[in-house]
PDB file of N, CA and C in Angstrom:
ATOM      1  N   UNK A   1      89.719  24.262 130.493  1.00  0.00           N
ATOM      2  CA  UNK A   1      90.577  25.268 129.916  1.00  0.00           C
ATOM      3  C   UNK A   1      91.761  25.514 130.860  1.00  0.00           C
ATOM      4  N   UNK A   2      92.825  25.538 130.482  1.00  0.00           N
ATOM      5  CA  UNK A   2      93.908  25.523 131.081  1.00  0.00           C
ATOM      6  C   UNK A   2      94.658  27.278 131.626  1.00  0.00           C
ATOM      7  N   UNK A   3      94.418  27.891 133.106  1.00  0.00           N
ATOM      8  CA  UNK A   3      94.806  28.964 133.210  1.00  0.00           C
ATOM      9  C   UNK A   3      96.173  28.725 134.143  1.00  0.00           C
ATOM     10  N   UNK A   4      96.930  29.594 133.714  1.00  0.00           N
ATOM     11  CA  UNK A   4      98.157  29.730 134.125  1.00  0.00           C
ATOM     12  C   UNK A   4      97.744  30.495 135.423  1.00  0.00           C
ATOM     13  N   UNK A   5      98.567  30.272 137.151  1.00  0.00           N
ATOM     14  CA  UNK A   5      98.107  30.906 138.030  1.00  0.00           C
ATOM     15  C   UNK A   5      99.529  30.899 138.853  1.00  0.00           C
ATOM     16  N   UNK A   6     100.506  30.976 138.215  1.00  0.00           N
ATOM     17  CA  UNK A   6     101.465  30.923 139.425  1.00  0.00           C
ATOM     18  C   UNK A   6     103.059  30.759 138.011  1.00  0.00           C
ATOM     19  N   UNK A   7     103.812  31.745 138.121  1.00  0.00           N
ATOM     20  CA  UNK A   7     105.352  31.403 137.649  1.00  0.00           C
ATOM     21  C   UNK A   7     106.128  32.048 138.821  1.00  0.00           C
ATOM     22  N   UNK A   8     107.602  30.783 138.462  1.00  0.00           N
ATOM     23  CA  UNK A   8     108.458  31.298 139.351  1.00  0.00           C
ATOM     24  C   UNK A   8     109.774  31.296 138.337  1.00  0.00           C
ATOM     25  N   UNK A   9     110.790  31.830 139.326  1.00  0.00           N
ATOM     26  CA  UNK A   9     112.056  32.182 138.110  1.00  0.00           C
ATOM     27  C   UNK A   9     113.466  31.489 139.286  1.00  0.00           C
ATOM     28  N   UNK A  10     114.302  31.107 138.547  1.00  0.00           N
ATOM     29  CA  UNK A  10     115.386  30.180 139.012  1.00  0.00           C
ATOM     30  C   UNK A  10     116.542  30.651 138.407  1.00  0.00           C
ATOM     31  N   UNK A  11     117.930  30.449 138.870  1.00  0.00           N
ATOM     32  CA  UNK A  11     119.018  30.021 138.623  1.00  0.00           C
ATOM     33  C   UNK A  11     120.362  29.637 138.998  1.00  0.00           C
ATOM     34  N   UNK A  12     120.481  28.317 138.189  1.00  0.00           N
ATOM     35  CA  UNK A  12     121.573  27.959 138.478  1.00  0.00           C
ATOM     36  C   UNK A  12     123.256  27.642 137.647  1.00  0.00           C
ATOM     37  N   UNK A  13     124.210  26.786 138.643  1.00  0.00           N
ATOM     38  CA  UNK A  13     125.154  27.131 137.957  1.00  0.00           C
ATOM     39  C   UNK A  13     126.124  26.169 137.987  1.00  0.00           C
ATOM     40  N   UNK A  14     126.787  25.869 137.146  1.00  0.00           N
ATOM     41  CA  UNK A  14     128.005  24.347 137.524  1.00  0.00           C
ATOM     42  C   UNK A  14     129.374  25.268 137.158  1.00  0.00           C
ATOM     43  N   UNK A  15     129.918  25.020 138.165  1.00  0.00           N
ATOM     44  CA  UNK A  15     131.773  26.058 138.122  1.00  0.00           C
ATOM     45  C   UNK A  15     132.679  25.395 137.430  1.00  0.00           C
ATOM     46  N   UNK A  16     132.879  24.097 137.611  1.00  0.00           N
ATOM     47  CA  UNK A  16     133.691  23.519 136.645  1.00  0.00           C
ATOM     48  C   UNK A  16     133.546  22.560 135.795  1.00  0.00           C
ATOM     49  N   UNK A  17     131.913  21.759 135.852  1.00  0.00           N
ATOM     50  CA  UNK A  17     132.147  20.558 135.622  1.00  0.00           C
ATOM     51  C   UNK A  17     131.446  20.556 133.524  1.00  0.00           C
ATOM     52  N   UNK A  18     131.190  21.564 134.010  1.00  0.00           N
ATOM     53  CA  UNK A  18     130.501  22.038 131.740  1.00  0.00           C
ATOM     54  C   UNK A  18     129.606  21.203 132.012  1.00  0.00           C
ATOM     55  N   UNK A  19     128.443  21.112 133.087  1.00  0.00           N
ATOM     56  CA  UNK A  19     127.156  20.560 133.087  1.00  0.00           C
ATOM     57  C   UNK A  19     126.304  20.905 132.803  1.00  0.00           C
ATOM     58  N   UNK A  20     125.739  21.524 132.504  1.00  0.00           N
ATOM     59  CA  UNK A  20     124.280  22.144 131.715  1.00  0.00           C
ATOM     60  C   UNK A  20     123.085  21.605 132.611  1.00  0.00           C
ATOM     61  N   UNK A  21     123.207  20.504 132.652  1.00  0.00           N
ATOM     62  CA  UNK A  21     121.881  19.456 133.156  1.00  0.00           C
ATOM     63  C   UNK A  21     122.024  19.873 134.762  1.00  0.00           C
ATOM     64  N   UNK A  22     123.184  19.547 134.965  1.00  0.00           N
ATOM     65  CA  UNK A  22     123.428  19.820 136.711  1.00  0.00           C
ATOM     66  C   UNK A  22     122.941  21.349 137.077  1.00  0.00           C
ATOM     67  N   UNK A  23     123.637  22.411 135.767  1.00  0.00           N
ATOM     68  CA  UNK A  23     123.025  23.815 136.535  1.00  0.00           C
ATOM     69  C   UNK A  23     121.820  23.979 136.295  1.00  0.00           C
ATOM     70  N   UNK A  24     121.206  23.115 134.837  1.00  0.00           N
ATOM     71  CA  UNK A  24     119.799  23.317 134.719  1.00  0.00           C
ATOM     72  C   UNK A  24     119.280  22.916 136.586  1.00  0.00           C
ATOM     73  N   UNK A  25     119.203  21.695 136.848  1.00  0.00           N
ATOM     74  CA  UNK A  25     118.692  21.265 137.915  1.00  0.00           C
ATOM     75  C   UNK A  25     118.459  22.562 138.968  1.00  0.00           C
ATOM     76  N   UNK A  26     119.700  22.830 138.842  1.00  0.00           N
ATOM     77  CA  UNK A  26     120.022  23.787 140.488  1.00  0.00           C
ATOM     78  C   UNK A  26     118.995  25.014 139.682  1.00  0.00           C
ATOM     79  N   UNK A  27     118.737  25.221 138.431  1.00  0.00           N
ATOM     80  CA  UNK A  27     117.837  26.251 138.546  1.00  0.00           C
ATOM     81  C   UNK A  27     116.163  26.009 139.153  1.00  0.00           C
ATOM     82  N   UNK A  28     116.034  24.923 138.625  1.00  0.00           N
ATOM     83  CA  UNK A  28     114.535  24.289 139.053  1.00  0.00           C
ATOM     84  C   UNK A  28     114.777  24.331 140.535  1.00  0.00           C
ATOM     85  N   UNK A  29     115.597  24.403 141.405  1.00  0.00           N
ATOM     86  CA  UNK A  29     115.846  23.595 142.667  1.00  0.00           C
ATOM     87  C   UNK A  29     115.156  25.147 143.121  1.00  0.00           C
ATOM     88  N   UNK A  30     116.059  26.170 143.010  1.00  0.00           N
ATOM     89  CA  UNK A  30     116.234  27.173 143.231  1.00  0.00           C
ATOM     90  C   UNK A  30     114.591  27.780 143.202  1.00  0.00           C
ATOM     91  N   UNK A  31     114.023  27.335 142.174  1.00  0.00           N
ATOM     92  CA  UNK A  31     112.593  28.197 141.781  1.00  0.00           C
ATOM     93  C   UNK A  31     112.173  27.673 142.992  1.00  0.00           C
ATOM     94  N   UNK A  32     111.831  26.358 143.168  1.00  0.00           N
ATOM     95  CA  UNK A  32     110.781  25.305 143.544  1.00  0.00           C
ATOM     96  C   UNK A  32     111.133  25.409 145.185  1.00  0.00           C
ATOM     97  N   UNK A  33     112.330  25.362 145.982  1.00  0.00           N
ATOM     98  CA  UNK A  33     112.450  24.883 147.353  1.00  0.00           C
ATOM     99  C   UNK A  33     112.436  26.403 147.688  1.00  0.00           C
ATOM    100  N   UNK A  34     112.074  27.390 147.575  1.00  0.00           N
ATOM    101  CA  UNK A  34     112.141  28.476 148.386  1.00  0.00           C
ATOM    102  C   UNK A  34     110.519  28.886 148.337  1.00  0.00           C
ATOM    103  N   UNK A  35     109.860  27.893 147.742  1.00  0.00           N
ATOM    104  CA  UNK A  35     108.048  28.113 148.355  1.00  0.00           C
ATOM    105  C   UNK A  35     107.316  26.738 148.612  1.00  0.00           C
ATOM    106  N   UNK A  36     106.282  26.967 149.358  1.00  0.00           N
ATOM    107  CA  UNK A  36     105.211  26.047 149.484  1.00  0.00           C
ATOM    108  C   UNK A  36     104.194  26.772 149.360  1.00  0.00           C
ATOM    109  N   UNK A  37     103.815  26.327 147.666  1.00  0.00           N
ATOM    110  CA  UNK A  37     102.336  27.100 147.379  1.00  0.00           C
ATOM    111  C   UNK A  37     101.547  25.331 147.478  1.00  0.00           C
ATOM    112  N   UNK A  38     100.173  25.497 148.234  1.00  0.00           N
ATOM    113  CA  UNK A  38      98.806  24.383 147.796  1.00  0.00           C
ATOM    114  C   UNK A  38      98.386  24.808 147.250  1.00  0.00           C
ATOM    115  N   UNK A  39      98.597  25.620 145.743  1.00  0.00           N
ATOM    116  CA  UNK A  39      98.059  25.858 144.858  1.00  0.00           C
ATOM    117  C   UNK A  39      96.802  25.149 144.499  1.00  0.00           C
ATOM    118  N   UNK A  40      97.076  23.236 143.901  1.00  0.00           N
ATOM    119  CA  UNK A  40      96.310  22.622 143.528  1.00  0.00           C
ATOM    120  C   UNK A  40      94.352  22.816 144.288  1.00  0.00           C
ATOM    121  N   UNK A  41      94.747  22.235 145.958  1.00  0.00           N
ATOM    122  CA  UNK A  41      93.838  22.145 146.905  1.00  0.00           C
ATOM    123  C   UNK A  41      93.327  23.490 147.219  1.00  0.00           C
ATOM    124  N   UNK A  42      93.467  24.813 146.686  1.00  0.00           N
ATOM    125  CA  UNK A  42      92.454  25.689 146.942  1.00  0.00           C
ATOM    126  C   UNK A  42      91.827  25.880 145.740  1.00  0.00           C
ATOM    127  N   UNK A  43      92.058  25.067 144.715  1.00  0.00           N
ATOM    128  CA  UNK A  43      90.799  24.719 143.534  1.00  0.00           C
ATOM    129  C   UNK A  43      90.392  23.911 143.675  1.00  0.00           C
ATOM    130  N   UNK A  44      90.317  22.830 144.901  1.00  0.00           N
ATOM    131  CA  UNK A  44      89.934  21.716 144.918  1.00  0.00           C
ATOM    132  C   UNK A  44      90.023  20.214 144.030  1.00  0.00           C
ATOM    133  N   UNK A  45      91.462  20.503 143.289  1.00  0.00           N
ATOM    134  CA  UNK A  45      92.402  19.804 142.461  1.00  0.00           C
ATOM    135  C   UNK A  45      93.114  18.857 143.060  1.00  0.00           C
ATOM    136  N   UNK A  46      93.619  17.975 143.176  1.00  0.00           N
ATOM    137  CA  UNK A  46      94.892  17.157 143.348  1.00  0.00           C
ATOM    138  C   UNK A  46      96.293  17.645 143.084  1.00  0.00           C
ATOM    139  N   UNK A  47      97.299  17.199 143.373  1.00  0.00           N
ATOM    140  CA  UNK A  47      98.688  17.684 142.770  1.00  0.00           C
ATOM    141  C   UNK A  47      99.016  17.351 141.758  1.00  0.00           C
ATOM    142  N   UNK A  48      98.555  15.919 141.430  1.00  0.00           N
ATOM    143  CA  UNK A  48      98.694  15.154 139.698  1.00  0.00           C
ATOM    144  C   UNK A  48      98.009  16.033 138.911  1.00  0.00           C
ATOM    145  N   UNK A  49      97.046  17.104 138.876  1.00  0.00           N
ATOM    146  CA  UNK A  49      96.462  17.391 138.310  1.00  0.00           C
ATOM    147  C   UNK A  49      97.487  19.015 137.866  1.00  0.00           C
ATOM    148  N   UNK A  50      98.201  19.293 138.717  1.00  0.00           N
ATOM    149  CA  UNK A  50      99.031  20.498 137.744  1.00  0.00           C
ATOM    150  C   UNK A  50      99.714  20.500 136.810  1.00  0.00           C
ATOM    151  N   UNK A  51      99.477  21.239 135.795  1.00  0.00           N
ATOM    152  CA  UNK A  51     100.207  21.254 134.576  1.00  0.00           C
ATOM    153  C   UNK A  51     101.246  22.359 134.527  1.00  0.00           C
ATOM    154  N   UNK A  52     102.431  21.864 134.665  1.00  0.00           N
ATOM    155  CA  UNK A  52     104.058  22.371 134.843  1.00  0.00           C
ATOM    156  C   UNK A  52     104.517  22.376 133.837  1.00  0.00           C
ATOM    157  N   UNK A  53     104.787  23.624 133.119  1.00  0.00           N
ATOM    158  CA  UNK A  53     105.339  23.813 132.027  1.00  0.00           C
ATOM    159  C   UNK A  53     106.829  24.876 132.937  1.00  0.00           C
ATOM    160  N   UNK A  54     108.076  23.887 132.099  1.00  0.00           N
ATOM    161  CA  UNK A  54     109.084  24.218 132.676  1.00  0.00           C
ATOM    162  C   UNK A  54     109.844  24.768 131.136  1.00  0.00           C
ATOM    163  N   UNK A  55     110.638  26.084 131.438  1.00  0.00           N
ATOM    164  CA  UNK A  55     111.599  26.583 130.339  1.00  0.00           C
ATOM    165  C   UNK A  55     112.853  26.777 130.732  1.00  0.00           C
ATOM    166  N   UNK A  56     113.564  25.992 130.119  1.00  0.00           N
ATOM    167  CA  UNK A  56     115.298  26.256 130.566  1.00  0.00           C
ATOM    168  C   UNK A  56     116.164  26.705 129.579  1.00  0.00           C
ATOM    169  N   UNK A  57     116.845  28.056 129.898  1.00  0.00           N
ATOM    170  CA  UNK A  57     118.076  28.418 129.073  1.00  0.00           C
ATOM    171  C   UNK A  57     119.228  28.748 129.639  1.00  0.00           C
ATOM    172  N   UNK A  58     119.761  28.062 128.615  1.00  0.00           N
ATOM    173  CA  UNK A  58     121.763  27.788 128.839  1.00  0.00           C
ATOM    174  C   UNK A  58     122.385  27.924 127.241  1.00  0.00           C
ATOM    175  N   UNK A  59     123.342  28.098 127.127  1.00  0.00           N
ATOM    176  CA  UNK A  59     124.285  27.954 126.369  1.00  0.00           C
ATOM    177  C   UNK A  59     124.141  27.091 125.212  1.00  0.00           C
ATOM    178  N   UNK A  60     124.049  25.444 125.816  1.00  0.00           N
ATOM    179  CA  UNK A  60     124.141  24.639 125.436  1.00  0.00           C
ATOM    180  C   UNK A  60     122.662  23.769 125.374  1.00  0.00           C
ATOM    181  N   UNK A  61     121.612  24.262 124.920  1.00  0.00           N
ATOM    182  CA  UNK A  61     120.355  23.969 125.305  1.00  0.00           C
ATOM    183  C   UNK A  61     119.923  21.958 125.074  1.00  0.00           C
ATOM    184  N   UNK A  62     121.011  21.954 123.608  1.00  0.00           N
ATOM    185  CA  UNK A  62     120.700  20.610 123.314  1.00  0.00           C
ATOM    186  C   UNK A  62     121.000  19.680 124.403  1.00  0.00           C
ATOM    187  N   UNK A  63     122.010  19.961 125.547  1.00  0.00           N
ATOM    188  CA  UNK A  63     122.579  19.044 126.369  1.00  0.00           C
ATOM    189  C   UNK A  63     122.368  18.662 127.192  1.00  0.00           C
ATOM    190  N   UNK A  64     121.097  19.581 127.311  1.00  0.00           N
ATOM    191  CA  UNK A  64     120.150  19.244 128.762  1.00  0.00           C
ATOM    192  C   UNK A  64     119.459  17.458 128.687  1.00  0.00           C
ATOM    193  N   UNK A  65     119.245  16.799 129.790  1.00  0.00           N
ATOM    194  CA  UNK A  65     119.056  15.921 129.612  1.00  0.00           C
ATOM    195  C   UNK A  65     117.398  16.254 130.789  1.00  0.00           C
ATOM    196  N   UNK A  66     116.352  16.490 130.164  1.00  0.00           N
ATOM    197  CA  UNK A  66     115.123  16.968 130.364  1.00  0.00           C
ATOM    198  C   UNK A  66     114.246  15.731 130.979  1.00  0.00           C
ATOM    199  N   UNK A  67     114.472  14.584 130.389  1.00  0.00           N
ATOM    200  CA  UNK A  67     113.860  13.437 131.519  1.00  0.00           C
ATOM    201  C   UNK A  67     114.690  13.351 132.936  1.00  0.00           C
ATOM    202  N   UNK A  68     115.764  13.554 133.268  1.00  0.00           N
ATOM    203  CA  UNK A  68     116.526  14.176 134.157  1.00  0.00           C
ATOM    204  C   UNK A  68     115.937  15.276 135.365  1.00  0.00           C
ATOM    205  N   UNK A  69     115.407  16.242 134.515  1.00  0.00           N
ATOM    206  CA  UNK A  69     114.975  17.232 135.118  1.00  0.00           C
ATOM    207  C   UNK A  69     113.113  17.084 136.049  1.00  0.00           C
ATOM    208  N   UNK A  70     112.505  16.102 135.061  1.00  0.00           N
ATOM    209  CA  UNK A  70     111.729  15.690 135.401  1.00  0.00           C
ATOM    210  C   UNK A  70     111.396  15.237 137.012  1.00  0.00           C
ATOM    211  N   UNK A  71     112.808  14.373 137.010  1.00  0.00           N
ATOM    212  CA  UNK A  71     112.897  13.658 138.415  1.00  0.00           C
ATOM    213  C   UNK A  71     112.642  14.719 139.414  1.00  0.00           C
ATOM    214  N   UNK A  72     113.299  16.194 139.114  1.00  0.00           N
ATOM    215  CA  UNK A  72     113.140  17.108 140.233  1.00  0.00           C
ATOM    216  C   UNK A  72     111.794  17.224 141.146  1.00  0.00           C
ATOM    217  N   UNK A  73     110.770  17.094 140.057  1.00  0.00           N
ATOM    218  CA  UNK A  73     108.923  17.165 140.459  1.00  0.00           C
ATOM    219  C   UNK A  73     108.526  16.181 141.114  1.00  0.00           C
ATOM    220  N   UNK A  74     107.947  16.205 142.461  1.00  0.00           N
ATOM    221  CA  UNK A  74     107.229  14.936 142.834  1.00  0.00           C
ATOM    222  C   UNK A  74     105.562  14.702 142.200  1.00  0.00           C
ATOM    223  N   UNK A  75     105.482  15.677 141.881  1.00  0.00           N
ATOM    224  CA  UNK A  75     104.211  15.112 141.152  1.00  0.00           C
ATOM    225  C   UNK A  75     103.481  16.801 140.255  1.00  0.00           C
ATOM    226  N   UNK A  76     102.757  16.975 139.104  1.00  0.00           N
ATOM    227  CA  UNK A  76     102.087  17.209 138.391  1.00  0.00           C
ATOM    228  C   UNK A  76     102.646  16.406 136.896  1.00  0.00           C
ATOM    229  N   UNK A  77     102.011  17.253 136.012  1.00  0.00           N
ATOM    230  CA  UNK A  77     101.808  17.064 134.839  1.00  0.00           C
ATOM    231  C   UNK A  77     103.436  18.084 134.218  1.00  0.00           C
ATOM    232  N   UNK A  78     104.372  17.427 133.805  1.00  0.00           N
ATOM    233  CA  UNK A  78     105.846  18.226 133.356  1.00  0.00           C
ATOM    234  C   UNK A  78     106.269  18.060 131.808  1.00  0.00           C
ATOM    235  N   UNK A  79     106.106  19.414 131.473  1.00  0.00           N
ATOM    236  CA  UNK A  79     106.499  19.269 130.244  1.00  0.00           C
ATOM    237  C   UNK A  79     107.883  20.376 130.228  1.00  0.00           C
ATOM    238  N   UNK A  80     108.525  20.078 129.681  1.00  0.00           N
ATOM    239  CA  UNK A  80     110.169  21.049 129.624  1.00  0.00           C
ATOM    240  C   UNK A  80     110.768  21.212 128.468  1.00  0.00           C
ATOM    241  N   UNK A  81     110.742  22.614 128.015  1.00  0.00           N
ATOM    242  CA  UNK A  81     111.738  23.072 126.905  1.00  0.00           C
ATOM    243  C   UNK A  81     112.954  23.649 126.921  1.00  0.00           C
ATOM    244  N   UNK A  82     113.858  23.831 125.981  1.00  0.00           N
ATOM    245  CA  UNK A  82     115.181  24.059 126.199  1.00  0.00           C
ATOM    246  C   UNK A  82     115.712  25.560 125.103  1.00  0.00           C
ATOM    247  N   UNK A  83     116.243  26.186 125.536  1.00  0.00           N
ATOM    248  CA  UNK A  83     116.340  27.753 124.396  1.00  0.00           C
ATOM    249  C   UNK A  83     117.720  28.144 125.048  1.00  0.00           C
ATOM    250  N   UNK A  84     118.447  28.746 123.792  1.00  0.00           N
ATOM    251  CA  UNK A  84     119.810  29.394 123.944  1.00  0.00           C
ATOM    252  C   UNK A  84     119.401  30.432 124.694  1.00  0.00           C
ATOM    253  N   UNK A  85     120.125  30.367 125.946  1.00  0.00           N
ATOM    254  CA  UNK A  85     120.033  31.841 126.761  1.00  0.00           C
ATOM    255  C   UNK A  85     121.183  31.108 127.799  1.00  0.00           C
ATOM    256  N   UNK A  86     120.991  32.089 128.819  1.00  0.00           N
ATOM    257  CA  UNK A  86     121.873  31.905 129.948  1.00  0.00           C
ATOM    258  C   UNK A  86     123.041  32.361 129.817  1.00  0.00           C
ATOM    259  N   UNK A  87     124.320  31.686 130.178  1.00  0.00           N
ATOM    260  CA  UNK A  87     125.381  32.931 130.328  1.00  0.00           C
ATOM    261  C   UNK A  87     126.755  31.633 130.532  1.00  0.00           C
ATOM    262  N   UNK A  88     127.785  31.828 129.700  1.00  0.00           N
ATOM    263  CA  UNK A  88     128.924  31.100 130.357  1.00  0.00           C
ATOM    264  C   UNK A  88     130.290  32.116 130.295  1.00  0.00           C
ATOM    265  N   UNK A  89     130.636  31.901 131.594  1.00  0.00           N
ATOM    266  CA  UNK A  89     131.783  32.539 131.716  1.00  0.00           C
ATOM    267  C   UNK A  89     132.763  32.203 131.553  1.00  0.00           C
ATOM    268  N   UNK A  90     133.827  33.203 130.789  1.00  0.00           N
ATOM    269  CA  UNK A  90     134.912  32.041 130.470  1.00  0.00           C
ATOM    270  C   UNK A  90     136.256  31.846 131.893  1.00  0.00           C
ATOM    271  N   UNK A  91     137.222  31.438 131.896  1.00  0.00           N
ATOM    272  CA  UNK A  91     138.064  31.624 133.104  1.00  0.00           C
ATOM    273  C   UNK A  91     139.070  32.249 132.629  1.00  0.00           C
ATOM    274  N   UNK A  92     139.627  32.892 133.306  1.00  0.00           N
ATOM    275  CA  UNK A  92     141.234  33.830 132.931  1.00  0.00           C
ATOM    276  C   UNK A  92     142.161  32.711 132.433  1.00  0.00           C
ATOM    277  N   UNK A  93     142.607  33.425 131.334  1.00  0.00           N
ATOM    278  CA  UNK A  93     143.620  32.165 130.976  1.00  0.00           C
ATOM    279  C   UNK A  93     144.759  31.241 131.313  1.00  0.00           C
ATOM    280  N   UNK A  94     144.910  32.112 132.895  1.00  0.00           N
ATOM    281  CA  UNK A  94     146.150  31.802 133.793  1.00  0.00           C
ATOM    282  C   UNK A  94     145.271  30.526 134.203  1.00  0.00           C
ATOM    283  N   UNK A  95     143.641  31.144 134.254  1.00  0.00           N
ATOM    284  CA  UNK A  95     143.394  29.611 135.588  1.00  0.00           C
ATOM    285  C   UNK A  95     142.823  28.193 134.473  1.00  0.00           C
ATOM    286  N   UNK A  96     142.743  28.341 133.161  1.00  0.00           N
ATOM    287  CA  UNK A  96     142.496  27.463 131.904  1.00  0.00           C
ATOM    288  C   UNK A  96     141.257  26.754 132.708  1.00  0.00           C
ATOM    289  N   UNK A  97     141.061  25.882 132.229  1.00  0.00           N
ATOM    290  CA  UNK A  97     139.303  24.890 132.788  1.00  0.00           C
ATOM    291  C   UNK A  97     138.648  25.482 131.964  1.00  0.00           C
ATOM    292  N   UNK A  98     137.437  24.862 132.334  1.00  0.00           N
ATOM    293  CA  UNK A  98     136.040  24.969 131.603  1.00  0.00           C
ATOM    294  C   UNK A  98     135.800  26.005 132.207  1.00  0.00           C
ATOM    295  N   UNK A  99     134.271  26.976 131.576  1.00  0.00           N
ATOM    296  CA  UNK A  99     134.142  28.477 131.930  1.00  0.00           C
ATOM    297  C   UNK A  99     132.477  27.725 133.035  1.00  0.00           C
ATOM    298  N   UNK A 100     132.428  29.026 134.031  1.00  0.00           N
ATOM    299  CA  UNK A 100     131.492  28.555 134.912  1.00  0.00           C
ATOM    300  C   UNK A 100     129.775  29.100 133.774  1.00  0.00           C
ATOM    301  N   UNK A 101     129.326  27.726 133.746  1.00  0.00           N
ATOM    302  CA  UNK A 101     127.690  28.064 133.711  1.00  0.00           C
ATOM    303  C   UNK A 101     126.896  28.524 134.188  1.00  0.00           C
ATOM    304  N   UNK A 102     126.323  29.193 134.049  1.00  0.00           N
ATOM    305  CA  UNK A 102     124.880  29.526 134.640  1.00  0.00           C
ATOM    306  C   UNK A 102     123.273  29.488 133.767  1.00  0.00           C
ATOM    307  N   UNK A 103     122.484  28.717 134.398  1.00  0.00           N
ATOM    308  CA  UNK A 103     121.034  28.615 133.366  1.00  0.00           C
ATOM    309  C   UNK A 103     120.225  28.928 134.468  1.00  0.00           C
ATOM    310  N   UNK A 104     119.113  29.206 133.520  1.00  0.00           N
ATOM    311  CA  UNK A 104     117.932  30.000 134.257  1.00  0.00           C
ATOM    312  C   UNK A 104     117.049  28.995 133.976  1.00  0.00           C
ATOM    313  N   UNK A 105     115.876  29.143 134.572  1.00  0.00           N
ATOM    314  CA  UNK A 105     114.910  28.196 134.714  1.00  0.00           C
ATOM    315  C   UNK A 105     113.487  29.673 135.175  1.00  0.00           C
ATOM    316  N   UNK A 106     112.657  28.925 134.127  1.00  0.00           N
ATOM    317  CA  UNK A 106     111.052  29.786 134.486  1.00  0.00           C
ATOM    318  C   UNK A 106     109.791  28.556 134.498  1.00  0.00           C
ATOM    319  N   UNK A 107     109.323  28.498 135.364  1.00  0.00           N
ATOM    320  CA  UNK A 107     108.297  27.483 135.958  1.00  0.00           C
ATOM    321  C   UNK A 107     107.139  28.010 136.032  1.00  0.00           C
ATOM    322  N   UNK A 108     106.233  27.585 135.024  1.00  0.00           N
ATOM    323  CA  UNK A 108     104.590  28.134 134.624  1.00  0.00           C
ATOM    324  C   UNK A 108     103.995  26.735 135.275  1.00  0.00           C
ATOM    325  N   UNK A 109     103.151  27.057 136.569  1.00  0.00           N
ATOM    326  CA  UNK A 109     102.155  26.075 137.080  1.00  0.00           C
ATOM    327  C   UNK A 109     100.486  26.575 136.817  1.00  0.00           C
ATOM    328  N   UNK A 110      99.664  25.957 135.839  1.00  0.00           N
ATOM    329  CA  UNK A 110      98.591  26.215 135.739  1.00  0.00           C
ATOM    330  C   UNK A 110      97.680  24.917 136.066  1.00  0.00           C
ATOM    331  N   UNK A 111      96.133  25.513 135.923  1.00  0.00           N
ATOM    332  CA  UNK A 111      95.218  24.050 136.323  1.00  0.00           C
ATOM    333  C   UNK A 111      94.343  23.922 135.333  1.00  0.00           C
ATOM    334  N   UNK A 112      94.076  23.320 134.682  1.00  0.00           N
ATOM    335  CA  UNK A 112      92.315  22.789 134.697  1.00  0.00           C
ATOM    336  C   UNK A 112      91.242  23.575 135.032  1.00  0.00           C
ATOM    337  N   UNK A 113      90.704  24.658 134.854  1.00  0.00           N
ATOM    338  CA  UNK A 113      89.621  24.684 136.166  1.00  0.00           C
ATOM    339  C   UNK A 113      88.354  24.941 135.094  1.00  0.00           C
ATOM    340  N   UNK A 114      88.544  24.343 133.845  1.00  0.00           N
ATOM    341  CA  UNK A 114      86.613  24.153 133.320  1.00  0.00           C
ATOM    342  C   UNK A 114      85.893  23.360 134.237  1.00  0.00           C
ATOM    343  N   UNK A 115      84.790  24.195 134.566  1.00  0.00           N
ATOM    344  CA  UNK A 115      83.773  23.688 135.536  1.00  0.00           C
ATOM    345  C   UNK A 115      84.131  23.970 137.124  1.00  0.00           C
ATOM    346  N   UNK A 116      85.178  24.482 137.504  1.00  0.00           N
ATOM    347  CA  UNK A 116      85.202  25.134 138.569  1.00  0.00           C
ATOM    348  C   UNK A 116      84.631  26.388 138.799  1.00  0.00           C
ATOM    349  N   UNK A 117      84.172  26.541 140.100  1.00  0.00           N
ATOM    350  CA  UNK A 117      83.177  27.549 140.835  1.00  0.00           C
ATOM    351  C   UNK A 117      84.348  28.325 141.115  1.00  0.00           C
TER     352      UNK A 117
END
């Protein structure tokens, strides 16, 4: 049975380039490099064995390129969805460009633990 034991929350942002995928990234980056949980090994699990359910919202949800995002994980089980949220700003019209992105990222790590003590 699969219990959820750990979320974290992210975000990121691309200033000029109208990347979605790039600020998606920097949100995962953001969740993930500011801990070291051994989550897995105090259930006596492996790391292949976490199941990472990742949620990303931006603007532009379709544009995410989610096998992309994948690469971020060195290892569990990654599944990733995409939902209108997040935030784009537009630029003053003096400075014209693309408006700066920002997406959020929420990272649900759960395990396995039928038959754990």
């Amino acid at each position: 049975m699969k219990h959820r034991l750990l979320t974290e929350f992210g975000m990121g942002s691309s200033l000029r380039r109208l990347d979605y995928t790039a600020a998606s990234e920097k949100a995962l980056k953001d969740a993930l490099w500011h801990n070291s949980i051994n989550l897995a090994e105090l259930f006596g699990k492996d790391k292949e064995d976490m199941i990472i359910d990742v949620e990303i919202v931006c603007q532009a949800p379709d544009t995410v390129d989610t096998e992309r995002l994948k690469s971020v994980f060195p290892y569990g089980q990654i599944n990733i969805t995409t939902h209108h949220g997040g935030l784009d700003i537009p630029r003053p019209e003096a400075a014209g460009g693309n408006p700066t992105i920002m997406a959020h990222a929420v990272i649900h790590v759960s395990l396995d633990l039928k038959g754990t003590a």
